[in-house]
N, C-alpha and C. Protein backbone atom coordinates (compact mmCIF):
# COMPACT_ATOMS: atom_id res chain seq x y z
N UNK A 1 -6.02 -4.77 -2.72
CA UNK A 1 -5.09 -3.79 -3.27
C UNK A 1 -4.27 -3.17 -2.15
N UNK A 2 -3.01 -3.40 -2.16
CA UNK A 2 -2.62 -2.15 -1.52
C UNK A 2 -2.01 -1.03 -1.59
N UNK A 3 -2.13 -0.14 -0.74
CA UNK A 3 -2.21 1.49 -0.99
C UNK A 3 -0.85 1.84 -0.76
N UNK A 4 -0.43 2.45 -1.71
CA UNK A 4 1.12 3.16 -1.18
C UNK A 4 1.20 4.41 -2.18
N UNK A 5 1.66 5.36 -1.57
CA UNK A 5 2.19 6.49 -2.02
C UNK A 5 3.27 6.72 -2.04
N UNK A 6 3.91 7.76 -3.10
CA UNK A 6 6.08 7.87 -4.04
C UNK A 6 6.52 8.68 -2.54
N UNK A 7 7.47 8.41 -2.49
CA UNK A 7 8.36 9.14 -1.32
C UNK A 7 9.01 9.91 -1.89
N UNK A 8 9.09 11.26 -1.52
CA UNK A 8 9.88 12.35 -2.19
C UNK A 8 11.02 11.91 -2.94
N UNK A 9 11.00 12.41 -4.51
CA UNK A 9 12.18 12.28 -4.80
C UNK A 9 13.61 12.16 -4.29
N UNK A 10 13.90 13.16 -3.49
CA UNK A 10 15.04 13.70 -2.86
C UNK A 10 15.43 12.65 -1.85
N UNK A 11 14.36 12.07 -1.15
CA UNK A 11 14.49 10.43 -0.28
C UNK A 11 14.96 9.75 -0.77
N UNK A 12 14.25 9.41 -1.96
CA UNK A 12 14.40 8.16 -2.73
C UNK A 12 16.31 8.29 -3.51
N UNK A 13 16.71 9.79 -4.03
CA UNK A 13 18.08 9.81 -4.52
C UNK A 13 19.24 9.56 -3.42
N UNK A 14 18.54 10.14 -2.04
CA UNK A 14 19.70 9.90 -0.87
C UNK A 14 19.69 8.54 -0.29
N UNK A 15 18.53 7.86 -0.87
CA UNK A 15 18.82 6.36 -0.47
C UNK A 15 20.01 5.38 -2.01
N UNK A 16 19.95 6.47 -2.80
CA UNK A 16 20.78 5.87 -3.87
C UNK A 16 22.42 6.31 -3.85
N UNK A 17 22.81 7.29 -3.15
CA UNK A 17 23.79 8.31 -3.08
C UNK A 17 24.73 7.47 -3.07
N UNK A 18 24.92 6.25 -2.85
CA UNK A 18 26.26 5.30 -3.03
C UNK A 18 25.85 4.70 -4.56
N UNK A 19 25.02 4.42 -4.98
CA UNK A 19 24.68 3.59 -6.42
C UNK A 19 24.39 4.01 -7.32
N UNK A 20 24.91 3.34 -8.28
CA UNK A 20 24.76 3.21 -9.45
C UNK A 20 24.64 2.38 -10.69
N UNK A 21 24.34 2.19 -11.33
CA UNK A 21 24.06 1.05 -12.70
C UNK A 21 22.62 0.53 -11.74
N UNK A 22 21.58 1.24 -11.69
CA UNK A 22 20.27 0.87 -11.23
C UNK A 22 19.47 0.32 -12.03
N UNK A 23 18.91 -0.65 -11.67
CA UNK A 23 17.87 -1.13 -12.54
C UNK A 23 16.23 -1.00 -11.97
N UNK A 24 15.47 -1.05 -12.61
CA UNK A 24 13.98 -0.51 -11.48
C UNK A 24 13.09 -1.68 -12.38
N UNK A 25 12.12 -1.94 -11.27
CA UNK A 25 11.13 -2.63 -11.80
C UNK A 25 9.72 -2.18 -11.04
N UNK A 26 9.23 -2.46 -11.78
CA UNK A 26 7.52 -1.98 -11.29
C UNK A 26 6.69 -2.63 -10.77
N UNK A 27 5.22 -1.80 -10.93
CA UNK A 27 4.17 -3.09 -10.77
C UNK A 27 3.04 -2.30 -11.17
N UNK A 28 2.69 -3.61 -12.34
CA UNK A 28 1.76 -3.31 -13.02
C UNK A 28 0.29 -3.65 -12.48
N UNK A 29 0.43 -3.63 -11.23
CA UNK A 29 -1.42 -4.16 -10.96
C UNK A 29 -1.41 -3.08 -9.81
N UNK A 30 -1.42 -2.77 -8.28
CA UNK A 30 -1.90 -1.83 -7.27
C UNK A 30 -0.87 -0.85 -7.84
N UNK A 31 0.07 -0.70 -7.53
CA UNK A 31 0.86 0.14 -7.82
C UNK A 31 0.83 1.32 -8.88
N UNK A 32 0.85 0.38 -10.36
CA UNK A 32 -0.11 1.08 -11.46
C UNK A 32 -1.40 1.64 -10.99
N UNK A 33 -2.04 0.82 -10.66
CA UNK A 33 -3.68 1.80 -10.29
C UNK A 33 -3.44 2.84 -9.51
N UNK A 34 -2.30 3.20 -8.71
CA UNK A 34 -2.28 4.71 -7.87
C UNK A 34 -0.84 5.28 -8.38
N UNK A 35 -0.94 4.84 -9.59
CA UNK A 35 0.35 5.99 -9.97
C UNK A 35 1.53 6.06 -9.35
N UNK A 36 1.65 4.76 -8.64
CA UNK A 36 2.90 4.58 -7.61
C UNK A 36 3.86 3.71 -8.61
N UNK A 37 3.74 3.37 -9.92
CA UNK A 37 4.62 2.29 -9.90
C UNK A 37 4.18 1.41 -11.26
N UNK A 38 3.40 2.35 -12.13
CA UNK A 38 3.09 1.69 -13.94
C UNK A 38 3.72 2.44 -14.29
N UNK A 39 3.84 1.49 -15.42
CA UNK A 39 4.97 2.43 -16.98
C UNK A 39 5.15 4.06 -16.64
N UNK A 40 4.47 4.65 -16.71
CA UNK A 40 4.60 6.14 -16.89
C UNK A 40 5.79 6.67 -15.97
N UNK A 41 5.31 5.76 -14.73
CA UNK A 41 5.78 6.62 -13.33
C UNK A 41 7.15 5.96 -13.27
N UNK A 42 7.58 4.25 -13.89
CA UNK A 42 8.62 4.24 -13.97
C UNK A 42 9.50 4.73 -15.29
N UNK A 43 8.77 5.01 -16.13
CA UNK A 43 9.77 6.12 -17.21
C UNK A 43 10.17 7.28 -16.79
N UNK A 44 9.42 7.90 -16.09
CA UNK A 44 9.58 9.15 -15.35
C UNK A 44 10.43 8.90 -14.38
N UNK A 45 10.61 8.11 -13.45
CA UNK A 45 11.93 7.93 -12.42
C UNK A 45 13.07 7.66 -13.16
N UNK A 46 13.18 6.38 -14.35
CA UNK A 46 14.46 6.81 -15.18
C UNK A 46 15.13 7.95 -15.80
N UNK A 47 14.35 8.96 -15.92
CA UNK A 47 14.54 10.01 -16.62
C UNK A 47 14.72 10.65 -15.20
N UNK A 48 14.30 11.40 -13.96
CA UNK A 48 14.31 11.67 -13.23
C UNK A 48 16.53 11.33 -12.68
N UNK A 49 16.29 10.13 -12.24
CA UNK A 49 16.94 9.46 -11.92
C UNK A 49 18.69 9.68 -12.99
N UNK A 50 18.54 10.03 -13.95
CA UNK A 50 19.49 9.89 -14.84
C UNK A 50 19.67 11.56 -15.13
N UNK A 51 18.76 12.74 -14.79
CA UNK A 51 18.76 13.61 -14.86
C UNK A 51 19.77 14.22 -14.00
N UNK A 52 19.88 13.73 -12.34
CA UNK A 52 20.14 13.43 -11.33
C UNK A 52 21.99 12.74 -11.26
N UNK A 53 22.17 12.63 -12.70
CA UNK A 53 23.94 11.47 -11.99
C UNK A 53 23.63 10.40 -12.27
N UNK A 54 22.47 10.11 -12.32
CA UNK A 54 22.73 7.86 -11.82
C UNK A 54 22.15 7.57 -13.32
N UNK A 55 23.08 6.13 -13.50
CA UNK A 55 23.46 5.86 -14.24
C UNK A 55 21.90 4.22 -14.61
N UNK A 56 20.84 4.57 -14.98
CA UNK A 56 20.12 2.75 -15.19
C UNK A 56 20.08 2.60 -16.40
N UNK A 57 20.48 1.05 -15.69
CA UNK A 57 20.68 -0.04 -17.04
C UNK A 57 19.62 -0.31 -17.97
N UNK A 58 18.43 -0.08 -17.19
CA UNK A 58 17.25 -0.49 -17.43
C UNK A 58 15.86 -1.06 -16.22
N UNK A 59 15.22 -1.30 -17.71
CA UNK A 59 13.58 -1.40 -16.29
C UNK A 59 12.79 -2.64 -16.91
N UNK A 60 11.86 -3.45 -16.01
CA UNK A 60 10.80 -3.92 -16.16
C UNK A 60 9.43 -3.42 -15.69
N UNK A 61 8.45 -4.35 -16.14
CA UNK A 61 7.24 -4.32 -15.67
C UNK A 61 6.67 -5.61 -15.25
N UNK A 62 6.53 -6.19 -14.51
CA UNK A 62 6.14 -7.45 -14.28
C UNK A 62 4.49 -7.24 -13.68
N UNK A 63 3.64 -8.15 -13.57
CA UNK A 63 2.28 -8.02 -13.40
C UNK A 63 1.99 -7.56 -12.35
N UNK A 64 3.20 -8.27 -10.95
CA UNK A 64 2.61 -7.83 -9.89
C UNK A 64 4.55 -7.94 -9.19
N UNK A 65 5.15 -6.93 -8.80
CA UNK A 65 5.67 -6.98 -8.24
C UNK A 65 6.21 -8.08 -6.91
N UNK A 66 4.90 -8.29 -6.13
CA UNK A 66 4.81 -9.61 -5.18
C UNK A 66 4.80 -10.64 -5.63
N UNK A 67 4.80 -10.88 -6.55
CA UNK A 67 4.34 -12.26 -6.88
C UNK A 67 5.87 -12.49 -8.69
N UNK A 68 7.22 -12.27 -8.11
CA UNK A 68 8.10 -12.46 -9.14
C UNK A 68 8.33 -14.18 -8.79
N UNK A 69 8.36 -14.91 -10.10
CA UNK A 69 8.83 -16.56 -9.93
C UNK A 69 10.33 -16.46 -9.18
N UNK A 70 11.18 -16.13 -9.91
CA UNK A 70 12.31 -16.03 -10.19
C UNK A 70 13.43 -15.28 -10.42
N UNK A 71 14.64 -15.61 -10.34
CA UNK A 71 15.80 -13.92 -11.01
C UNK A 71 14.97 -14.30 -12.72
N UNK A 72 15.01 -15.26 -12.98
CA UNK A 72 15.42 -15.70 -14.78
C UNK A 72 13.86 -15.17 -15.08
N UNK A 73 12.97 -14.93 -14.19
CA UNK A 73 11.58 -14.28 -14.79
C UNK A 73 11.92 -12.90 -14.92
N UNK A 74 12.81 -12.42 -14.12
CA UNK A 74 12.82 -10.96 -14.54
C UNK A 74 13.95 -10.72 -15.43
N UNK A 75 14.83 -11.42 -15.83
CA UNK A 75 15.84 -11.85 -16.98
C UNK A 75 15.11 -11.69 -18.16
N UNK A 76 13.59 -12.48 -18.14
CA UNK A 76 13.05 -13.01 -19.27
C UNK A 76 12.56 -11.47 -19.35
N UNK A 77 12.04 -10.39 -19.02
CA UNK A 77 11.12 -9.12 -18.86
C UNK A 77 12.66 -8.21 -19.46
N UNK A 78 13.50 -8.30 -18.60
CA UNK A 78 14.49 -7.49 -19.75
C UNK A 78 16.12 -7.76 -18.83
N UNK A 79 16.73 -8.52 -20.06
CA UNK A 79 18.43 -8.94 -19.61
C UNK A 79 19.15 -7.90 -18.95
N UNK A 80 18.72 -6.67 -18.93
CA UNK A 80 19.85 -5.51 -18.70
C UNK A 80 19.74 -5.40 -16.97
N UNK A 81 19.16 -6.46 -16.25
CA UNK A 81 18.70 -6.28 -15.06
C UNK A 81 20.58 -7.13 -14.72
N UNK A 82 20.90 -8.08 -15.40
CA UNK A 82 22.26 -8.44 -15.28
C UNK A 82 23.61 -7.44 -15.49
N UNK A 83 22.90 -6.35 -15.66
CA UNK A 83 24.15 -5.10 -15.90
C UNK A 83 23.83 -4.09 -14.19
N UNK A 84 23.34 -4.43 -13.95
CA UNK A 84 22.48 -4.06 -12.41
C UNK A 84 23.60 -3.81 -11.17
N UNK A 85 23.98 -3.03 -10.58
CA UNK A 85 24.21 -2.85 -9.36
C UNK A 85 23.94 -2.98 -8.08
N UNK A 86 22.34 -2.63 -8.45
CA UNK A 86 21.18 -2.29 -7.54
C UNK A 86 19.57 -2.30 -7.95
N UNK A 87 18.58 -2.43 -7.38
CA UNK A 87 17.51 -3.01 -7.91
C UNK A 87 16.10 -1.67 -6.58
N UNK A 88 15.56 -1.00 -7.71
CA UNK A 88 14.90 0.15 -7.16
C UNK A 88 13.23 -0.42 -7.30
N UNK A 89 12.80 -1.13 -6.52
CA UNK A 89 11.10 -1.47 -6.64
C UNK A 89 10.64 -0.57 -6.31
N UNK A 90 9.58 -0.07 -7.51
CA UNK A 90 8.50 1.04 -7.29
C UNK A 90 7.15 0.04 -7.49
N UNK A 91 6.96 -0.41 -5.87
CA UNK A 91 5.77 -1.00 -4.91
C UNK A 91 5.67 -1.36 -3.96
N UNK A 92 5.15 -1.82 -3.39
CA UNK A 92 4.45 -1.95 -1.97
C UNK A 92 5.55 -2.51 -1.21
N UNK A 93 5.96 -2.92 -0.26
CA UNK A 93 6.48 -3.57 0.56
C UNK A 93 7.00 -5.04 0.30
N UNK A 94 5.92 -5.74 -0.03
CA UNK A 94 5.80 -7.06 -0.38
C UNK A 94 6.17 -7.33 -1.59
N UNK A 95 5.98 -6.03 -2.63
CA UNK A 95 6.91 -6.31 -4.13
C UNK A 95 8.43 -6.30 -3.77
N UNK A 96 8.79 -5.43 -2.78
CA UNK A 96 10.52 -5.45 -2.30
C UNK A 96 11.10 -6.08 -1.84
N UNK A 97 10.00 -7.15 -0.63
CA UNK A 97 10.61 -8.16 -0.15
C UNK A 97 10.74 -9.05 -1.15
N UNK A 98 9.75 -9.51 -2.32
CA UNK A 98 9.79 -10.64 -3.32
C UNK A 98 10.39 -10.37 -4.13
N UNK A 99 11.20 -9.37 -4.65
CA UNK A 99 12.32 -8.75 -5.57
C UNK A 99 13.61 -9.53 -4.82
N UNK A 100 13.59 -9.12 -3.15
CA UNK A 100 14.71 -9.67 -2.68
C UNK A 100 15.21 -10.85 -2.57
N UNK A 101 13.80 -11.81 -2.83
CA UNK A 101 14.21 -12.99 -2.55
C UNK A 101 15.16 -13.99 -3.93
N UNK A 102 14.86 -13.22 -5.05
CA UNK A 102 15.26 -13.44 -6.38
C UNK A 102 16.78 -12.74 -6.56
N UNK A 103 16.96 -11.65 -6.19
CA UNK A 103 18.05 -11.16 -6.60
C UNK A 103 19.13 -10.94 -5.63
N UNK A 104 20.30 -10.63 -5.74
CA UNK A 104 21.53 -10.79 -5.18
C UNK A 104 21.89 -9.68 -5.16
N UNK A 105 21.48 -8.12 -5.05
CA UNK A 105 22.07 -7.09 -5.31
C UNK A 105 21.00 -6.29 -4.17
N UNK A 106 21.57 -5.38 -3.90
CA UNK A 106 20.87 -4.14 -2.51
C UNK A 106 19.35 -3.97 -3.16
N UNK A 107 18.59 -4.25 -2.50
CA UNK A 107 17.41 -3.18 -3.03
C UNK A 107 16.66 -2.39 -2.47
N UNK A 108 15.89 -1.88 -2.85
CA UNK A 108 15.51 -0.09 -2.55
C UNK A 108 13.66 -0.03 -2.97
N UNK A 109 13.70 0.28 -2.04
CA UNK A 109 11.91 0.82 -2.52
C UNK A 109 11.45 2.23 -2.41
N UNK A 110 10.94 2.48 -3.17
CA UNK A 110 10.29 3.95 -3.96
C UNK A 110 9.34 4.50 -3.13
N UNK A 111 8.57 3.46 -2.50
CA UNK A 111 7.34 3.71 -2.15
C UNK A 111 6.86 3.57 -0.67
N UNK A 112 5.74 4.32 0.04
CA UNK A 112 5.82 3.76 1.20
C UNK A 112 4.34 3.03 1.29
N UNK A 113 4.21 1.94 1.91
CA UNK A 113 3.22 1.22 2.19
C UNK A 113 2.36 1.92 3.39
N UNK A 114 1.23 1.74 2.78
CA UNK A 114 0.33 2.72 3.76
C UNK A 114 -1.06 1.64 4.43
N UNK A 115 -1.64 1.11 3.35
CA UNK A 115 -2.34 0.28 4.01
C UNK A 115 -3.23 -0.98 3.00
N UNK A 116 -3.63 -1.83 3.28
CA UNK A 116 -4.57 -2.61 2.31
C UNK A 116 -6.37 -1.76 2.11
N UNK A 117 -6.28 -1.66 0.61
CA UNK A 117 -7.31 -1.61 0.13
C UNK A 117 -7.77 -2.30 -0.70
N UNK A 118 -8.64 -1.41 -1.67
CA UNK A 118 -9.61 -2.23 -2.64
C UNK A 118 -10.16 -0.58 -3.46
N UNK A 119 -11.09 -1.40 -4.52
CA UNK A 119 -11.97 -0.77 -5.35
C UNK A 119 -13.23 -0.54 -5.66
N UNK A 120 -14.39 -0.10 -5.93
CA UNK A 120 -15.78 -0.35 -5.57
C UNK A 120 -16.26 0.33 -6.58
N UNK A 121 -17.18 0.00 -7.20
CA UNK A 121 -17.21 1.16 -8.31
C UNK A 121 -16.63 2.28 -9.14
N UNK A 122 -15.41 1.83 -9.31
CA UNK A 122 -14.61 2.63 -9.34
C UNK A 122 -13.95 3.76 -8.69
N UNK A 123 -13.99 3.15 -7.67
CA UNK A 123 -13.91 4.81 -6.52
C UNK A 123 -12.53 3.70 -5.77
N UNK A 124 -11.68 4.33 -5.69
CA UNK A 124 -10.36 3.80 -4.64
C UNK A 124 -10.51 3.92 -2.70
N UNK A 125 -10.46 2.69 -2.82
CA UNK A 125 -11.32 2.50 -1.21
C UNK A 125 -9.79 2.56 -0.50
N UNK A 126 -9.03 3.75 0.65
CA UNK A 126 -7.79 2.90 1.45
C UNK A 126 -8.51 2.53 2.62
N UNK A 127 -7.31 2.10 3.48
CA UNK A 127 -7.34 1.80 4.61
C UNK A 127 -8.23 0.87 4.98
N UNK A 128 -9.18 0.27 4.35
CA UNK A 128 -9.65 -1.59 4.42
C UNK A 128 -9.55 -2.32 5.36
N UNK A 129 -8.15 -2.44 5.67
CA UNK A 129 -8.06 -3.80 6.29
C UNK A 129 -6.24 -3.21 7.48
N UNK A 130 -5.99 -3.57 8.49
CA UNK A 130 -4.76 -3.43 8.81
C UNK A 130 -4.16 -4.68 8.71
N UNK A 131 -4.80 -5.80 8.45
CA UNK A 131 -3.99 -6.96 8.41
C UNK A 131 -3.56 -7.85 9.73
N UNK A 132 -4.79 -7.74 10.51
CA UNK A 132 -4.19 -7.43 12.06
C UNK A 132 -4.18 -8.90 12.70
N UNK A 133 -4.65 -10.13 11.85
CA UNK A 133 -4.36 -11.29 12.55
C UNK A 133 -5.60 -11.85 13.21
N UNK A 134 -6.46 -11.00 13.51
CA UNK A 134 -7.60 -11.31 14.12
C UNK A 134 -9.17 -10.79 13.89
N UNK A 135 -9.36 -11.20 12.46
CA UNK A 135 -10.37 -10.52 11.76
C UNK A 135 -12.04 -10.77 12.50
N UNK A 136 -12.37 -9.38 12.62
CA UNK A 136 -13.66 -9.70 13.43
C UNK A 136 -14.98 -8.37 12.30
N UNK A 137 -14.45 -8.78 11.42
CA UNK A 137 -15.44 -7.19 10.37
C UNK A 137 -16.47 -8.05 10.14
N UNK A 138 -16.83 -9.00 10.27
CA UNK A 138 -18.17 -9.52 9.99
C UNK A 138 -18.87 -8.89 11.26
N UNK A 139 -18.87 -8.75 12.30
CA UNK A 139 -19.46 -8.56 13.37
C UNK A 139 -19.64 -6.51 13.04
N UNK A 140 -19.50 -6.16 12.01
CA UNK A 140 -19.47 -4.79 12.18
C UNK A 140 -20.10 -4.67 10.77
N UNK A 141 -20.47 -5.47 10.10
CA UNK A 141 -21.42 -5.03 8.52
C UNK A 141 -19.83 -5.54 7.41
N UNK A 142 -18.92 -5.44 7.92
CA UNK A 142 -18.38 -5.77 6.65
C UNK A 142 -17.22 -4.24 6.86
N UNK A 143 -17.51 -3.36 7.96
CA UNK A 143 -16.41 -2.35 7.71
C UNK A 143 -15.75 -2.34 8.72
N UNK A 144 -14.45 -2.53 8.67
CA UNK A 144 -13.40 -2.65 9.84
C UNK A 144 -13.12 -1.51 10.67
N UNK A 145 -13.71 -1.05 11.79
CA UNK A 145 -13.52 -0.04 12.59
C UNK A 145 -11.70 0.18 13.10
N UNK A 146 -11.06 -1.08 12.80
CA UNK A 146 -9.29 -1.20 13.51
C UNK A 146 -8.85 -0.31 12.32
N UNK A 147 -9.05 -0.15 11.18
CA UNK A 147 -8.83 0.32 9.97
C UNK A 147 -9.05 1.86 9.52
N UNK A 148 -10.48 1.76 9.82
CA UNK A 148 -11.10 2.75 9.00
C UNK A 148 -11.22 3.91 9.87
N UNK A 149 -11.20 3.45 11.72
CA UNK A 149 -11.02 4.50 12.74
C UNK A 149 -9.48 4.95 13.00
N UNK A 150 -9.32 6.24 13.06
CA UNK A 150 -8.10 6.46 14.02
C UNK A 150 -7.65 6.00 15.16
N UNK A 151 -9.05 6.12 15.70
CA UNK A 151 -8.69 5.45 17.28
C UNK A 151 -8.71 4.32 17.04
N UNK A 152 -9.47 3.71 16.21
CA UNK A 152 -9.52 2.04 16.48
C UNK A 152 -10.65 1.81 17.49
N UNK A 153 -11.43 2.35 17.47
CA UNK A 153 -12.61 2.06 18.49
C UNK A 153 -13.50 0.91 17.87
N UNK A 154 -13.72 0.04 18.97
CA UNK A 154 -14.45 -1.04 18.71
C UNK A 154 -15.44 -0.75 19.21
N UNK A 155 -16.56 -0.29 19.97
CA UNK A 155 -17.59 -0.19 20.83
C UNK A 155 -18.26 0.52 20.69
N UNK A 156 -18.12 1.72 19.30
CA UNK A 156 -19.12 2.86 18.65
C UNK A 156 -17.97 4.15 19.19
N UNK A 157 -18.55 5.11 18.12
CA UNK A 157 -17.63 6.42 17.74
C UNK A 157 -17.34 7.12 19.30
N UNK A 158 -16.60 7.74 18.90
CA UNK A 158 -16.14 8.80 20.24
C UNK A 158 -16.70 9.82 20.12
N UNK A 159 -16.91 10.52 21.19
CA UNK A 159 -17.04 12.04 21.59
C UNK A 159 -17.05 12.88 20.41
N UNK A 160 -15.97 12.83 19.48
CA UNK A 160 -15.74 14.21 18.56
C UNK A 160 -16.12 14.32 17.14
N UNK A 161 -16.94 12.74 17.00
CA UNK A 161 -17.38 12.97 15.86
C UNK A 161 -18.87 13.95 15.51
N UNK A 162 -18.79 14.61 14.32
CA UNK A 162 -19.93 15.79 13.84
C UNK A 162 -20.65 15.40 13.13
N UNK A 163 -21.87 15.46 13.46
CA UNK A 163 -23.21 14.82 11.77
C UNK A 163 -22.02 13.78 10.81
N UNK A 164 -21.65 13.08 11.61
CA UNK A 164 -21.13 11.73 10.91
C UNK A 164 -19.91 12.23 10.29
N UNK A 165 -19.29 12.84 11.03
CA UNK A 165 -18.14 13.37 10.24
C UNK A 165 -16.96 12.68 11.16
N UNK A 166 -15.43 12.56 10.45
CA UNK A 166 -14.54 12.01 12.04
C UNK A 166 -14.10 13.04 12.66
N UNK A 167 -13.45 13.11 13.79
CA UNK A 167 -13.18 14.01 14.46
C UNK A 167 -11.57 14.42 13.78
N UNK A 168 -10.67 13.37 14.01
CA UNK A 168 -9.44 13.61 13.46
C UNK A 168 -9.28 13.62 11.48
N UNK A 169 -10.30 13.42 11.46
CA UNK A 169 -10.25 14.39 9.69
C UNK A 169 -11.30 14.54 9.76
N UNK A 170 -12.04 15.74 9.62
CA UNK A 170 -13.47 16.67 8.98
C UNK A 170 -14.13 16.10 7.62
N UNK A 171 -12.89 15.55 6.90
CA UNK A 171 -13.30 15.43 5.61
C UNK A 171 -13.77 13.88 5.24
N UNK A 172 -13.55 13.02 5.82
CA UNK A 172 -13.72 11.84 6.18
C UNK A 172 -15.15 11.46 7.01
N UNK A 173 -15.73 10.30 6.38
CA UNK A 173 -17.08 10.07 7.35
C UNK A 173 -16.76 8.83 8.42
N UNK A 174 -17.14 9.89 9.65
CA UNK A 174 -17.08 9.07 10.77
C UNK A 174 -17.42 6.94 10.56
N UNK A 175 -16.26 6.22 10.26
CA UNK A 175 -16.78 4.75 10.08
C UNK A 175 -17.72 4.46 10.88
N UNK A 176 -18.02 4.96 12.26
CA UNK A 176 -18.80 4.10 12.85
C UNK A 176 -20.10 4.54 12.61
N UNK A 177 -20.91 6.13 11.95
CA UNK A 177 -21.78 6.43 11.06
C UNK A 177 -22.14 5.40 10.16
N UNK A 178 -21.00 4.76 9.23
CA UNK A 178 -21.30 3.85 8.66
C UNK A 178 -21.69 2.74 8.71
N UNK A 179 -20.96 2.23 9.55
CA UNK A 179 -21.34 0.95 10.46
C UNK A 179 -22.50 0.84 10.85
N UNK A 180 -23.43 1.86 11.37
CA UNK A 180 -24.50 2.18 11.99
C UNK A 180 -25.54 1.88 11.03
N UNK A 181 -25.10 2.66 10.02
CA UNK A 181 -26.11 2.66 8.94
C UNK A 181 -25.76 1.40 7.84
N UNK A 182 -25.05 0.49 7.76
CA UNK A 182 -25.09 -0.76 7.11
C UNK A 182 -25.63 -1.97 7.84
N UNK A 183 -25.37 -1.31 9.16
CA UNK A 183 -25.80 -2.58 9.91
C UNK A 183 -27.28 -2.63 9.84
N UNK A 184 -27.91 -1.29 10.05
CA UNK A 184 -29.73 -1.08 9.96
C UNK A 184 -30.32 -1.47 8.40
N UNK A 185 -29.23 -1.52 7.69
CA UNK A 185 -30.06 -1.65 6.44
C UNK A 185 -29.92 -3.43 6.33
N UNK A 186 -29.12 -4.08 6.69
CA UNK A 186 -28.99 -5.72 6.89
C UNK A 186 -29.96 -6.57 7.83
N UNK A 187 -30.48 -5.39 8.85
CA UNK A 187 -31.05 -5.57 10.07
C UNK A 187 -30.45 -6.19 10.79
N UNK A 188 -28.99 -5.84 11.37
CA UNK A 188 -28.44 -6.39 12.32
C UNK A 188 -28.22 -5.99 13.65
N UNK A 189 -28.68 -4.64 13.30
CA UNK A 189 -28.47 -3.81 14.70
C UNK A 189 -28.07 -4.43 16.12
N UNK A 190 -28.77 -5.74 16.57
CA UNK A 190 -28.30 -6.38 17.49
C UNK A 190 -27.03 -6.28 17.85
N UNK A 191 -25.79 -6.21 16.59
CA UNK A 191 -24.55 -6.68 16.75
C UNK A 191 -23.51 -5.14 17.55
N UNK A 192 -24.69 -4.44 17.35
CA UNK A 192 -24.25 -3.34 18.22
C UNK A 192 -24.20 -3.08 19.67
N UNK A 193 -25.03 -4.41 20.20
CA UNK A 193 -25.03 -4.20 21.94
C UNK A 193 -23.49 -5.35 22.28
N UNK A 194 -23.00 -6.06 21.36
CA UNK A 194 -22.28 -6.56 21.57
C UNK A 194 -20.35 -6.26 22.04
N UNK A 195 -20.47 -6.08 23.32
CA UNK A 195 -18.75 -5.12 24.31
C UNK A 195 -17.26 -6.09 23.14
N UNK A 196 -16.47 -5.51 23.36
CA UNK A 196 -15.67 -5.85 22.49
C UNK A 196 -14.33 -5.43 23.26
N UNK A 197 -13.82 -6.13 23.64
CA UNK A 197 -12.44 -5.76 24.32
C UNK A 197 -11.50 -4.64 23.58
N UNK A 198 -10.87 -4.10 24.36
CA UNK A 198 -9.88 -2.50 23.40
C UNK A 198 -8.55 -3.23 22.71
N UNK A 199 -8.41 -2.55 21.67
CA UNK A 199 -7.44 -3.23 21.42
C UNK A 199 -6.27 -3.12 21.47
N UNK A 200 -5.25 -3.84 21.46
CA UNK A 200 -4.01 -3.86 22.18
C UNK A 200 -3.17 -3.03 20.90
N UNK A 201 -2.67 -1.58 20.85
CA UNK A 201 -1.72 -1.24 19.84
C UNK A 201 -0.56 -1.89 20.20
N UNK A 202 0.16 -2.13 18.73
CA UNK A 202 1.46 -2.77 18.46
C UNK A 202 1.59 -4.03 18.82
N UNK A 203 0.74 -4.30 18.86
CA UNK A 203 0.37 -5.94 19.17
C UNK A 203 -0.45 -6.55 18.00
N UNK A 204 -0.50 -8.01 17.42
CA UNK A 204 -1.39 -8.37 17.15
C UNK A 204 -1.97 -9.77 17.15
């Protein structure tokens, strides 16, 4: 899944301030699950949006934003996307780039991409995964310290964490607490004497 949260209205209208005859499309799978980008939230930006001056033609919903066939698949979801000016994706990154590759008109995203997650019992897991090219979370129980730490510490927690708490959010449990304690319950502990080179930011 990935995680993205709405960018202030007022962003999102000054990125429109030249357009008009907008058309918006959604996404009905991550997006929907955080209220970034199912039915509701795009009825509410049309209405928003039209409250505002601007003029849309109309909207879809397609399953997954990333994953559009075609222009003529989103033709088939609703024709008024051909009365279009401009094309407003409310999802992730990867729904905007795959919007772009279909259509011929400016497009615009709603949303900002924050990070890859997931779900677990129903509880919304972020920050998962950074996507970083060089996956090494098996060696840590299964929880990605590049991810789930601020610092990104590979080699066990820093200095400022409290009774398993992180240092740079209080409210948050220190990952490498966790780590600690998934690894003892697998009996891997070993994988903890193991040095791990620092990792290179902005690199991957």
């Amino acid at each position: 899944m990935i995680i993205t949260s709405a960018k202030p209205f007022e962003e999102i209208l000054d990125m429109l301030k030249d357009e008009d005859n907008i058309f918006i499309v959604g996404c009905n799978v991550c997006a929907a699950k955080l209220k970034t980008g199912g039915e509701p939230e795009v009825r509410e930006m049309c209405r928003k949006l039209e409250e505002s001056g601007k003029h849309v033609v109309g909207w879809s919903l397609p399953t997954a934003a990333c994953s559009i066939r075609s222009y003529d698949s989103l033709v088939e979801k609703s024709e008024k996307i051909n009365d279009a000016s401009c094309v407003l994706v409310m999802g992730c990154g990867s729904g905007v780039s795959a919007v772009a590759t279909v259509v011929d008109l400016p497009i615009y995203g709603s949303n900002n991409t924050l990070s890859l997650g997931g779900s677990s019992g129903g509880k919304l897991l972020s920050d998962q995964c950074v996507m970083c090219g060089d996956c090494t979370i098996s060696q840590y129980g299964g929880l990605c310290p590049k991810s789930q730490c601020p610092k990104a510490l590979l080699n066990g927690p820093c200095g400022g964490s409290v009774e398993g708490m992180c240092e740079v959010n209080r409210d948050k449990d220190c990952v490498w607490y966790l780590i600690y304690d998934r690894l003892n319950k697998i009996n891997r502990l070993d994988l903890l004497y193991v040095t791990h080179a620092p990792q290179e930011h902005g690199t991957k």
